[in-house]
Protein backbone atom coordinates (compact mmCIF):
# COMPACT_ATOMS: atom_id res chain seq x y z
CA UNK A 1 -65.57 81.21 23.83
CA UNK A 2 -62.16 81.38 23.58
CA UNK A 3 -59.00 78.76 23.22
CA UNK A 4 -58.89 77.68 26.95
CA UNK A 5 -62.83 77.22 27.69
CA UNK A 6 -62.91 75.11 24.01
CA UNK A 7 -59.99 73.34 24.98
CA UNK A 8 -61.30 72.39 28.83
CA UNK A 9 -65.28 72.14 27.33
CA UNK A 10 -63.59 69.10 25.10
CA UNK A 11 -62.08 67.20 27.73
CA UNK A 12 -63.70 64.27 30.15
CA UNK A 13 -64.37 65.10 33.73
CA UNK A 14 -63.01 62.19 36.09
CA UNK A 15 -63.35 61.74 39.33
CA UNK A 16 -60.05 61.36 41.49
CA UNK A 17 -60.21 60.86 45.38
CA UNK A 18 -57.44 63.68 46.05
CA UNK A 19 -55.66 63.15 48.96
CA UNK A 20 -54.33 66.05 51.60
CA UNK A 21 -50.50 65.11 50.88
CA UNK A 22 -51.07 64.78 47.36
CA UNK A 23 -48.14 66.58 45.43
CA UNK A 24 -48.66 69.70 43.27
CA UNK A 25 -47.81 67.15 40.18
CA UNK A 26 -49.96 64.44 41.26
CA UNK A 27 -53.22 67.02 41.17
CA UNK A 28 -51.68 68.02 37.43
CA UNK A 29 -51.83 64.77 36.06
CA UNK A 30 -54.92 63.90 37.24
CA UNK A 31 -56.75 67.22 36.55
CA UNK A 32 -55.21 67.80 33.38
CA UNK A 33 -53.52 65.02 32.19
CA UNK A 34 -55.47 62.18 32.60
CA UNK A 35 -58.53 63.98 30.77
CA UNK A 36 -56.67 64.75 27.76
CA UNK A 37 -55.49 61.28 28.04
CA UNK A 38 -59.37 60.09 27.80
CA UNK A 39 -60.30 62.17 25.38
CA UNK A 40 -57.69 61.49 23.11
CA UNK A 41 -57.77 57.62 23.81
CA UNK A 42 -59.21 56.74 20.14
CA UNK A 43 -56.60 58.52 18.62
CA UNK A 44 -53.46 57.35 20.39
CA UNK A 45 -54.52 53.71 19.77
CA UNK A 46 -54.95 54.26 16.17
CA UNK A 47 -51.54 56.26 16.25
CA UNK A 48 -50.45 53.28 18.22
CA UNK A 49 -51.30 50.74 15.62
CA UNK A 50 -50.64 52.79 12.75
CA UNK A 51 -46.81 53.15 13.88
CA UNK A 52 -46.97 49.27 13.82
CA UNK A 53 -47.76 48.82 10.84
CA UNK A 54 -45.76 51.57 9.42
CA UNK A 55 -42.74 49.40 11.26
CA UNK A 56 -44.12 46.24 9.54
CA UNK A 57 -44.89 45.09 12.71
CA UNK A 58 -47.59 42.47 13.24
CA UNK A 59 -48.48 43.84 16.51
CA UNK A 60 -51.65 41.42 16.71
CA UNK A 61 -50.18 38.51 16.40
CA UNK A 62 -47.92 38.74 19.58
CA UNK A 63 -48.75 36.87 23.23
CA UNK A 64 -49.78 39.45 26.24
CA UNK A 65 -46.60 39.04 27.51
CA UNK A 66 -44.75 40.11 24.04
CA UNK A 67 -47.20 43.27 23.81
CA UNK A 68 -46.47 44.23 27.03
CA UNK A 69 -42.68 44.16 26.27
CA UNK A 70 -42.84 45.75 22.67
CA UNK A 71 -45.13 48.47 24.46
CA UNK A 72 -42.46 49.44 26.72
CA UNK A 73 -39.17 49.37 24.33
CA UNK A 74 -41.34 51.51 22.20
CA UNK A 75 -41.40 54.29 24.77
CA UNK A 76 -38.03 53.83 25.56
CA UNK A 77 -36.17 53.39 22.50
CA UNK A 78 -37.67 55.21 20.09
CA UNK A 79 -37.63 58.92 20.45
CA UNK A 80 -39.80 60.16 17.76
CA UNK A 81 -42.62 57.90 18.78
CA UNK A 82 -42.36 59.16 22.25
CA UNK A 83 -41.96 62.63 20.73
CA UNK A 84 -45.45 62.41 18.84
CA UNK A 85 -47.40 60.94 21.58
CA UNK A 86 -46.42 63.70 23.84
CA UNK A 87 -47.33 66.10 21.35
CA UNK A 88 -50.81 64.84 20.90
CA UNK A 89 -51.21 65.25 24.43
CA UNK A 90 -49.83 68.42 25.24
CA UNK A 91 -51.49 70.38 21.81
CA UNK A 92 -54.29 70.36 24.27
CA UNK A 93 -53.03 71.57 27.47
CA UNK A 94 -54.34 75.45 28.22
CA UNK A 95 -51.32 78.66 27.92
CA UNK A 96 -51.56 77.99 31.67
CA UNK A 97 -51.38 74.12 31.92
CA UNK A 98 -48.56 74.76 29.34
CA UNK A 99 -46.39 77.22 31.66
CA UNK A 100 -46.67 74.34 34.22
CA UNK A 101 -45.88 71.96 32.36
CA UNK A 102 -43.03 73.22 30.52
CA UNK A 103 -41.54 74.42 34.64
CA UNK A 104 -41.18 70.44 34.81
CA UNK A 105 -41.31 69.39 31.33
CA UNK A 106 -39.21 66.19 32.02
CA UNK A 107 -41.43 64.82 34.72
CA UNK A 108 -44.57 65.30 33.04
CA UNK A 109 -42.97 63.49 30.14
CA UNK A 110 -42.16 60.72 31.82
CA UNK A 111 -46.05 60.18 33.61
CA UNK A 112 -47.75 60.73 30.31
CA UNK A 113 -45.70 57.97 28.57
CA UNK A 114 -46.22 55.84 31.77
CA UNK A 115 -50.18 56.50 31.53
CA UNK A 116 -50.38 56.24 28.40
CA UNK A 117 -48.07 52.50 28.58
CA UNK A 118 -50.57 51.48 30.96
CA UNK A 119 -53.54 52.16 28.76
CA UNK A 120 -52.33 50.40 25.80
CA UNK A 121 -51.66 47.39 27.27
CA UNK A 122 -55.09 47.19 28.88
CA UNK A 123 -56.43 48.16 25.29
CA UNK A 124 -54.47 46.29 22.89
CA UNK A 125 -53.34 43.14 24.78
C-alpha cells in the first residue's frame, strides 16, 4: 500500500449531496477537505486548547459569545497559529490533492480556517 491509499484508507467517508453547479473547489473541500478535517478533529482541539494555555489564556472561563470572538481573532491575527493548523491539515492531502491545492493555495486556506472556525465553536463553546 503505498502513501496515497494509507493516506485516503485513514480518512472518514461523508456524505455530501453534490449539486450539478457545484464549483470544482466546492467538490475539493468536501471530498478532501472536510475528511481530513474529521479525522483530525481530536487533534486540532487539543492543538486548539493547548495554544491557549500556552497564551495563558483561560479559554474556559469565557461566555459563548467571548469564544466565538477569541476564535475568530485567532485566525485572523495570529499567523503562526493559522500557519500550524493548515499544516496539520494539508500533511495529509495526497501528491495529487497537493498539486490542487497548492494551484489555489490562498482559497483553500481561507475555507479550511473557516471550517475549522466553525467546528471549534460548536466544540468548545
Amino acid at each position: 500500500m503505498n502513501r496515497t491509499d494509507k493516506i485516503k484508507a485513514c480518512r472518514p467517508h461523508i456524505t455530501i449531496k453534490e449539486c450539478k453547479n457545484t464549483s470544482g473547489e466546492e467538490q475539493f473541500q468536501n471530498q478532501v477537505l472536510r475528511p481530513i478535517l474529521k479525522f483530525q478533529n481530536e487533534l486540532l482541539i487539543k492543538l486548539f486548547l493547548s495554544n491557549c494555555k500556552t497564551y495563558k489564556i483561560n479559554f474556559t472561563e469565557f461566555s459563548s459569545e467571548e469564544k466565538y470572538e477569541y476564535i475568530d481573532n485567532i485566525f485572523k491575527k495570529d499567523f503562526k497559529i493559522r500557519a500550524s493548523f493548515i499544516g496539520t491539515v494539508i500533511a495529509l492531502l495526497t501528491l495529487e490533492e497537493f498539486e490542487k491545492y497548492s494551484v489555489n493555495q490562498q482559497l483553500y486556506n481561507k475555507r479550511i480556517i473557516q471550517m475549522l472556525a466553525e467546528r471549534l465553536k460548536n466544540q468548545t463553546a
